[in-house]
Protein backbone atom coordinates (compact mmCIF):
# COMPACT_ATOMS: atom_id res chain seq x y z
CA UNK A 1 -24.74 -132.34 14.02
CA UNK A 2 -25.40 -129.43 16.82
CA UNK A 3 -28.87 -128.17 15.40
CA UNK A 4 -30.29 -124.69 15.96
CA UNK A 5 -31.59 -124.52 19.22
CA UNK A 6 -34.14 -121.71 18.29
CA UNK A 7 -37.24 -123.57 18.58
CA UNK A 8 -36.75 -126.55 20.58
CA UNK A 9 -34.99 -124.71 23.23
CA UNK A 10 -38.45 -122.91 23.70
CA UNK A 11 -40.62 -126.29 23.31
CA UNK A 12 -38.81 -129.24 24.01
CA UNK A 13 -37.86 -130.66 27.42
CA UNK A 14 -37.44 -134.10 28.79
CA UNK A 15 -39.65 -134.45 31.93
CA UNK A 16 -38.41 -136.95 34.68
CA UNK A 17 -40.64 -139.94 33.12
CA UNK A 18 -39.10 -139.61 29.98
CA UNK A 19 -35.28 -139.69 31.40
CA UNK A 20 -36.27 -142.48 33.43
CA UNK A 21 -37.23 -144.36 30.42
CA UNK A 22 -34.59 -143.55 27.85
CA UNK A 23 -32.03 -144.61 30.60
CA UNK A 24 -34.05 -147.94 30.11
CA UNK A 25 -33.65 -147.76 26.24
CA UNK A 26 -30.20 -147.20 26.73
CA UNK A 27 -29.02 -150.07 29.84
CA UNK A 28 -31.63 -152.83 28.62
CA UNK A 29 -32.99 -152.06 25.31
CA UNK A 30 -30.10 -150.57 23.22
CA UNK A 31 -27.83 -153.51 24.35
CA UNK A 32 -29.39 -156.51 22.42
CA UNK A 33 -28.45 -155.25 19.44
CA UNK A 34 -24.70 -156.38 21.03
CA UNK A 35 -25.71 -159.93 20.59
CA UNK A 36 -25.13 -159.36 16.82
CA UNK A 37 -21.54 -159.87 17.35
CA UNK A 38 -22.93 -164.00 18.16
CA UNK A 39 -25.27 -164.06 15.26
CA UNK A 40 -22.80 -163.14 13.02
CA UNK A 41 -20.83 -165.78 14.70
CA UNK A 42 -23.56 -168.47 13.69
CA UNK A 43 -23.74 -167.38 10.65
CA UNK A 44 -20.13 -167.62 10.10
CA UNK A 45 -18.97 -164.31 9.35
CA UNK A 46 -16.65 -163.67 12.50
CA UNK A 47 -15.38 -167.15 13.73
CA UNK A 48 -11.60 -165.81 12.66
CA UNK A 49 -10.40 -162.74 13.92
CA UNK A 50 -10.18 -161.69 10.28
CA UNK A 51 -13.77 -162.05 9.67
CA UNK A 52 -14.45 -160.13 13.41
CA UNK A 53 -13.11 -157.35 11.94
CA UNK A 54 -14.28 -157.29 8.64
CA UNK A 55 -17.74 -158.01 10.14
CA UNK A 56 -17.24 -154.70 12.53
CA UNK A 57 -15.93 -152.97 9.64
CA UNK A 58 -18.73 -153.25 7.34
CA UNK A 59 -21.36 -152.72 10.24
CA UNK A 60 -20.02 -149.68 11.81
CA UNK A 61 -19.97 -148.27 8.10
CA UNK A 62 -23.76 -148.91 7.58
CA UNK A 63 -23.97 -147.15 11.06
CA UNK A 64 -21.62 -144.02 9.90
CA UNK A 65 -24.12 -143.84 6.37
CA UNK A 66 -26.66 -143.86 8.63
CA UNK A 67 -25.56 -140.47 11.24
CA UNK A 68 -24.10 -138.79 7.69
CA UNK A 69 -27.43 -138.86 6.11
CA UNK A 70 -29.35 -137.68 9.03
CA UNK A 71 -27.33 -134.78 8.80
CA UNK A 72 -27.60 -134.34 5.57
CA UNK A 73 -31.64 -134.90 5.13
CA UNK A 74 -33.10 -134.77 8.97
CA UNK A 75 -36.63 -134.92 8.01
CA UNK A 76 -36.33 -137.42 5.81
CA UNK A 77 -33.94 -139.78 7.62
CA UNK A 78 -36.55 -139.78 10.35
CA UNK A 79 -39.47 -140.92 8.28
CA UNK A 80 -37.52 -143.56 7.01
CA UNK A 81 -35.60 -144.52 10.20
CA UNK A 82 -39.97 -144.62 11.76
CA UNK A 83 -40.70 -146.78 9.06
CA UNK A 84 -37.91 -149.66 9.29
CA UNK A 85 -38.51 -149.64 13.09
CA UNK A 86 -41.79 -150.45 12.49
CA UNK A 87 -40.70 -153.45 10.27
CA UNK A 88 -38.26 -154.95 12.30
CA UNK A 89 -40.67 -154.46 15.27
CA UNK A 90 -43.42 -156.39 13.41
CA UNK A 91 -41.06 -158.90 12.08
CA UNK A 92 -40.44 -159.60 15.64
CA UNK A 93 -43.89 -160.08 17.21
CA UNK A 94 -45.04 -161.94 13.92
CA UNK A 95 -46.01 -165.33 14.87
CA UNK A 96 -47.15 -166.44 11.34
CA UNK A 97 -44.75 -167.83 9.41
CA UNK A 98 -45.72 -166.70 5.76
CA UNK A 99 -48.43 -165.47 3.71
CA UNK A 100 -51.21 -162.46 4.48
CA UNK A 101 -51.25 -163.36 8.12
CA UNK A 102 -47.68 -162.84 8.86
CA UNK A 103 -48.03 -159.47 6.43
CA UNK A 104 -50.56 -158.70 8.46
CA UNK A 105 -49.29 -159.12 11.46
CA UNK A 106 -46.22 -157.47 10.81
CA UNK A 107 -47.90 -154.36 9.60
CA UNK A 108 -50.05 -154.16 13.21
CA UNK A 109 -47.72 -155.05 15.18
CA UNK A 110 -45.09 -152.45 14.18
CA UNK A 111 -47.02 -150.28 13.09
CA UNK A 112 -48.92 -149.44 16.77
CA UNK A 113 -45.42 -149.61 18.13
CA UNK A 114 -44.18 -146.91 16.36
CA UNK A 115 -47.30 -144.96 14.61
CA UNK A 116 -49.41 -145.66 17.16
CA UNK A 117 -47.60 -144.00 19.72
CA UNK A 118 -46.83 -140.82 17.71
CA UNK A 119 -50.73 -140.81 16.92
CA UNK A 120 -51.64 -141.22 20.84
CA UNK A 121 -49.58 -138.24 21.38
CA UNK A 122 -49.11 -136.12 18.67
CA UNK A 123 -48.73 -133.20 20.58
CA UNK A 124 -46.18 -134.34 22.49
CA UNK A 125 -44.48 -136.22 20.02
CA UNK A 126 -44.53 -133.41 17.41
CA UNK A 127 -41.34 -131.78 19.68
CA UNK A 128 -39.58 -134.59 19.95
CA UNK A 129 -39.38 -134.93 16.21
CA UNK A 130 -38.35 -130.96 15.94
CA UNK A 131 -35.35 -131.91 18.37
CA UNK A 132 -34.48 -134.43 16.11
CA UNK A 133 -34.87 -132.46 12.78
CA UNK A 134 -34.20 -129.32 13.61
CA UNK A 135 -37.67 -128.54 13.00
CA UNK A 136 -38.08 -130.84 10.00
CA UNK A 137 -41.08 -132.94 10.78
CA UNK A 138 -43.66 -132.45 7.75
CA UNK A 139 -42.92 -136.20 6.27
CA UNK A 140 -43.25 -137.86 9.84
CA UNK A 141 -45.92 -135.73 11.20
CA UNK A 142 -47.58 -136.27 7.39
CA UNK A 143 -47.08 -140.76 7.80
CA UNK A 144 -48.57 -140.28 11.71
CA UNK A 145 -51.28 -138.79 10.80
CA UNK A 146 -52.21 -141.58 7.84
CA UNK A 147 -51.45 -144.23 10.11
CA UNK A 148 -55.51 -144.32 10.73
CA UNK A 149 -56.15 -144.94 6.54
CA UNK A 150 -53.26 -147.73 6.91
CA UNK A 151 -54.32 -149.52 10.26
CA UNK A 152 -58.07 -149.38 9.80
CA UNK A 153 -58.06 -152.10 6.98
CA UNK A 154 -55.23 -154.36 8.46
CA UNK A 155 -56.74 -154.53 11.77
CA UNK A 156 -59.93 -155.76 9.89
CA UNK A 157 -58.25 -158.27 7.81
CA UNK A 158 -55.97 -159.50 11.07
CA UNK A 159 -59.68 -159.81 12.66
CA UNK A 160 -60.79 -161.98 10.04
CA UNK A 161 -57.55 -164.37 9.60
CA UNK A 162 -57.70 -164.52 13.47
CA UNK A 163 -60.72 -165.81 13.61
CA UNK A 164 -59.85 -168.67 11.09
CA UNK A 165 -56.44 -169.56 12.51
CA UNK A 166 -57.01 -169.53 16.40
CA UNK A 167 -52.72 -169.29 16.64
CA UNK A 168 -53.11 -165.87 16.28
CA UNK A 169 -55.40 -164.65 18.63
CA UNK A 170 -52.74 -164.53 21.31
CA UNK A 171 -51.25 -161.70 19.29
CA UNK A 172 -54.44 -160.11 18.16
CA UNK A 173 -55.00 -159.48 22.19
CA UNK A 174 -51.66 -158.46 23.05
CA UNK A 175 -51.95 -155.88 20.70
CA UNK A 176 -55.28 -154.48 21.67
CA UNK A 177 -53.75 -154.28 25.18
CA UNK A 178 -51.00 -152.51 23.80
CA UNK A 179 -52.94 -150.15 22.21
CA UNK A 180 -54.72 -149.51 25.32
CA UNK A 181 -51.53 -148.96 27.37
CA UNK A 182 -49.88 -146.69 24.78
CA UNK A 183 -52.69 -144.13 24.57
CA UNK A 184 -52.45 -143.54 28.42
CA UNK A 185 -48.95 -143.53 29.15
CA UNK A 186 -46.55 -140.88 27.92
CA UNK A 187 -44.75 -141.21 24.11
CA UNK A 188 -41.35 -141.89 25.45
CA UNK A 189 -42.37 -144.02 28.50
CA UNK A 190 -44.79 -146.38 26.07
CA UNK A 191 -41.93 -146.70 23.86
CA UNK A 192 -39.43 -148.05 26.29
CA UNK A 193 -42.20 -150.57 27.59
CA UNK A 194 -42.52 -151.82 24.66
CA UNK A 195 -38.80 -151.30 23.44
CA UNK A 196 -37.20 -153.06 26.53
CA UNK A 197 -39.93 -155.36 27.29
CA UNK A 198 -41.40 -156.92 24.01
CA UNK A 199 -39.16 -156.36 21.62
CA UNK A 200 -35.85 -157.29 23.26
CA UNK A 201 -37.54 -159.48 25.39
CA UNK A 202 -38.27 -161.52 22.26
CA UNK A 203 -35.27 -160.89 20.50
CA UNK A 204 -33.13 -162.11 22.95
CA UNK A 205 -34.86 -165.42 23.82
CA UNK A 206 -35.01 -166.50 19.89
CA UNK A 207 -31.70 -165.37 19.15
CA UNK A 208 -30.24 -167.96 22.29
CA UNK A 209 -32.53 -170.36 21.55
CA UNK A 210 -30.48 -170.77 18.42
CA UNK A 211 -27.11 -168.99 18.51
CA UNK A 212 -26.47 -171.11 21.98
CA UNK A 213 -26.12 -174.12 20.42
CA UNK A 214 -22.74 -173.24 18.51
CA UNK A 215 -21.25 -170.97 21.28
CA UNK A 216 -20.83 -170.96 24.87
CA UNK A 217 -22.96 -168.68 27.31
CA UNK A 218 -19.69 -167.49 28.36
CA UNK A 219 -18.54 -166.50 25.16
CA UNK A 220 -21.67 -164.59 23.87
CA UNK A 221 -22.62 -162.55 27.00
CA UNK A 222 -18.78 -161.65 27.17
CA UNK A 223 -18.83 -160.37 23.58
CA UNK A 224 -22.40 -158.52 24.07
CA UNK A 225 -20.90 -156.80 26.89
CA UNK A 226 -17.81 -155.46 24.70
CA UNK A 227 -20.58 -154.55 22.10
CA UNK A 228 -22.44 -153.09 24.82
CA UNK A 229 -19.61 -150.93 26.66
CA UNK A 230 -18.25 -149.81 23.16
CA UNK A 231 -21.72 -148.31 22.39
CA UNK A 232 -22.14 -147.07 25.67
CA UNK A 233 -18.48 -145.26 25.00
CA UNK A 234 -19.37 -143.93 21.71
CA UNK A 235 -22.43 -142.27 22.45
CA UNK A 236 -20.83 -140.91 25.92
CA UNK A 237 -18.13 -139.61 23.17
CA UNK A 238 -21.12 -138.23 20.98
CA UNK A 239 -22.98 -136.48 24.23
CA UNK A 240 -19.81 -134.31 25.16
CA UNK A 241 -19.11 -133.72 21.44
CA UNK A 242 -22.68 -131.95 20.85
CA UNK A 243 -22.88 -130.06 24.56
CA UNK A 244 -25.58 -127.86 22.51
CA UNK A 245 -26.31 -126.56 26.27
CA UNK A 246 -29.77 -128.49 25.88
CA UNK A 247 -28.81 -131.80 27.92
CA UNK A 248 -32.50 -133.22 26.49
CA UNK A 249 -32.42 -132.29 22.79
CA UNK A 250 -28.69 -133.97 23.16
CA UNK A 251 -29.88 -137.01 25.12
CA UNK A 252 -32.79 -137.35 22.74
CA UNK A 253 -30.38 -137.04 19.66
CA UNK A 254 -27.13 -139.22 20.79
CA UNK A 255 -29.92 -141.89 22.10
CA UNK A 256 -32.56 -142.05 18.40
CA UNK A 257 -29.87 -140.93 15.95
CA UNK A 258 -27.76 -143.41 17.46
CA UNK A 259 -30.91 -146.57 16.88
CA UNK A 260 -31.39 -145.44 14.11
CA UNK A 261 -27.37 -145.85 13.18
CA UNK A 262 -27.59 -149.36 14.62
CA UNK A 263 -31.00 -150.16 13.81
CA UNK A 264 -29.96 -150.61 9.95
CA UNK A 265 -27.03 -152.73 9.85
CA UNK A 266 -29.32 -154.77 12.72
CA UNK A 267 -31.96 -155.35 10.53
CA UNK A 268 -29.93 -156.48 7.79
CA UNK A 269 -28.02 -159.11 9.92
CA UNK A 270 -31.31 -160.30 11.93
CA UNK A 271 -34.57 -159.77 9.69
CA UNK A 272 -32.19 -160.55 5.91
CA UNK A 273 -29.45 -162.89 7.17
CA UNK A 274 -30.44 -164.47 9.80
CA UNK A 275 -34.19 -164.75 9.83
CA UNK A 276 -33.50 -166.47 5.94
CA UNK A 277 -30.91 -169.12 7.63
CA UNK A 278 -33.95 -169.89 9.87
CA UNK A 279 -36.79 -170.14 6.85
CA UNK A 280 -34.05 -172.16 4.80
CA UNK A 281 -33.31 -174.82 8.29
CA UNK A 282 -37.12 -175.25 8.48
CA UNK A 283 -37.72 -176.73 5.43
């Protein structure tokens, strides 16, 4: 995965804001995905030790497709791996519960989290994605700079159904405000705010609002820490593997390539699994 250091060795370099905040990414926002190991739980897919490893087994796999295809297609693996981010994230701050509002919502929401950023600070961002790529950024430079087409008419519509269901206005202020914070703060320091703050923030209240009732507190921080240290250990193991002499560009690499590796099987256990266990006990 050592990319050639050509270009980004010339343009890319992680100020002291931006390490501060991927440590954040990495010791508080990178670790809720380690309460997976307790959904799956709920769901029922690791109460034997049998299922815990066929559960681990299947996810780490999704995680291994997911590094082998960056590899393989850089550029595109980022576009995609931008636009499933902005799902999930929008899945998450969605406080509809069905129809155009909760489309709506999840198109805004995740879509300023993610787009909205890269649009704020194109210039800065544009690097970032050449350290990832190896200098393939046309697709996700190409989707940024649409985002305006895309968000224009949803932030219209989410005006209107805000102003019929009064539920949403909450939302429809947060994410003005967050709009107004990401265009002033840097790319990678907006994205950890949001990252660490919101999005796990919310994540990890709904998911022990329900996963606590069928296991102990004990039990489920326990087995997020494992989760946790064993990610921690991998991409320590992934950091001394690269050593492209470029400590950012392999910071910025082992930190994104390694969400994005997680990010799918996560999605797939929280926004398909789980979220449809939580539709099917509401009804």
């Amino acid at each position: 995965m050592t990319m050639d250091m050509g270009m980004t060795d010339r343009l890319f370099m992680l100020d002291h804001a931006s390490l501060v905040a991927l440590a954040f990414v990495v010791v508080i926002g990178l670790p809720h995905g380690a309460f997976d190991g307790a959904i799956a739980r709920h769901l029922g897919y690791s109460r034997t030790l049998g299922g815990l490893i066929k559960f681990i087994t299947v996810y780490l796999g999704f995680a291994g497709a997911v590094v082998a295809f960056w590899v393989w297609q850089p550029g595109l693996a980022l576009a995609l791996f931008l636009l499933i981010s902005a799902v999930h994230f929008g899945h998450g701050d969605a406080t509809a519960t069905n129809g155009i509002a909760r489309a709506v919502q999840i198109a805004a929401h995740g879509g300023v989290a993610v787009f909205g950023i890269s649009l704020f600070h194109l210039q800065q961002v544009t690097p970032i994605y050449a350290a990832l790529t190896n200098g393939d950024i046309m697709l996700a430079v190409m989707m940024t700079e649409m985002f305006p087409i895309f968000i224009m008419p949803v932030a219209a519509l989410y005006l209107i159904v805000a102003i019929r269901d009064a539920g949403l206005r909450p939302r429809l202020v947060e994410l003005a405000l967050l709009c107004l914070l990401l265009s002033v703060v840097p790319p990678l320091v907006g994205f950890a705010i949001y990252f660490c703050v919101i999005h796990t923030g919310r994540h990890m209240r709904h998911i022990w609002d329900h996963v606590s009732s069928h296991a102990t507190p004990r039990h489920m921080l326990s087995q997020a820490m494992l989760f946790t240290l064993a990610s921690w250990g991998g991409g320590a193991m992934m950091l001394w593997w690269l050593d492209s002499g470029n400590i950012s560009q392999d910071l910025l690499q082992v930190i994104f390539i390694g969400l994005a590796a997680l990010t799918v099987p996560h999605m797939i256990l929280v926004d398909g699994l789980f979220r449809r266990r939580d539709v099917k006990d509401a009804m």
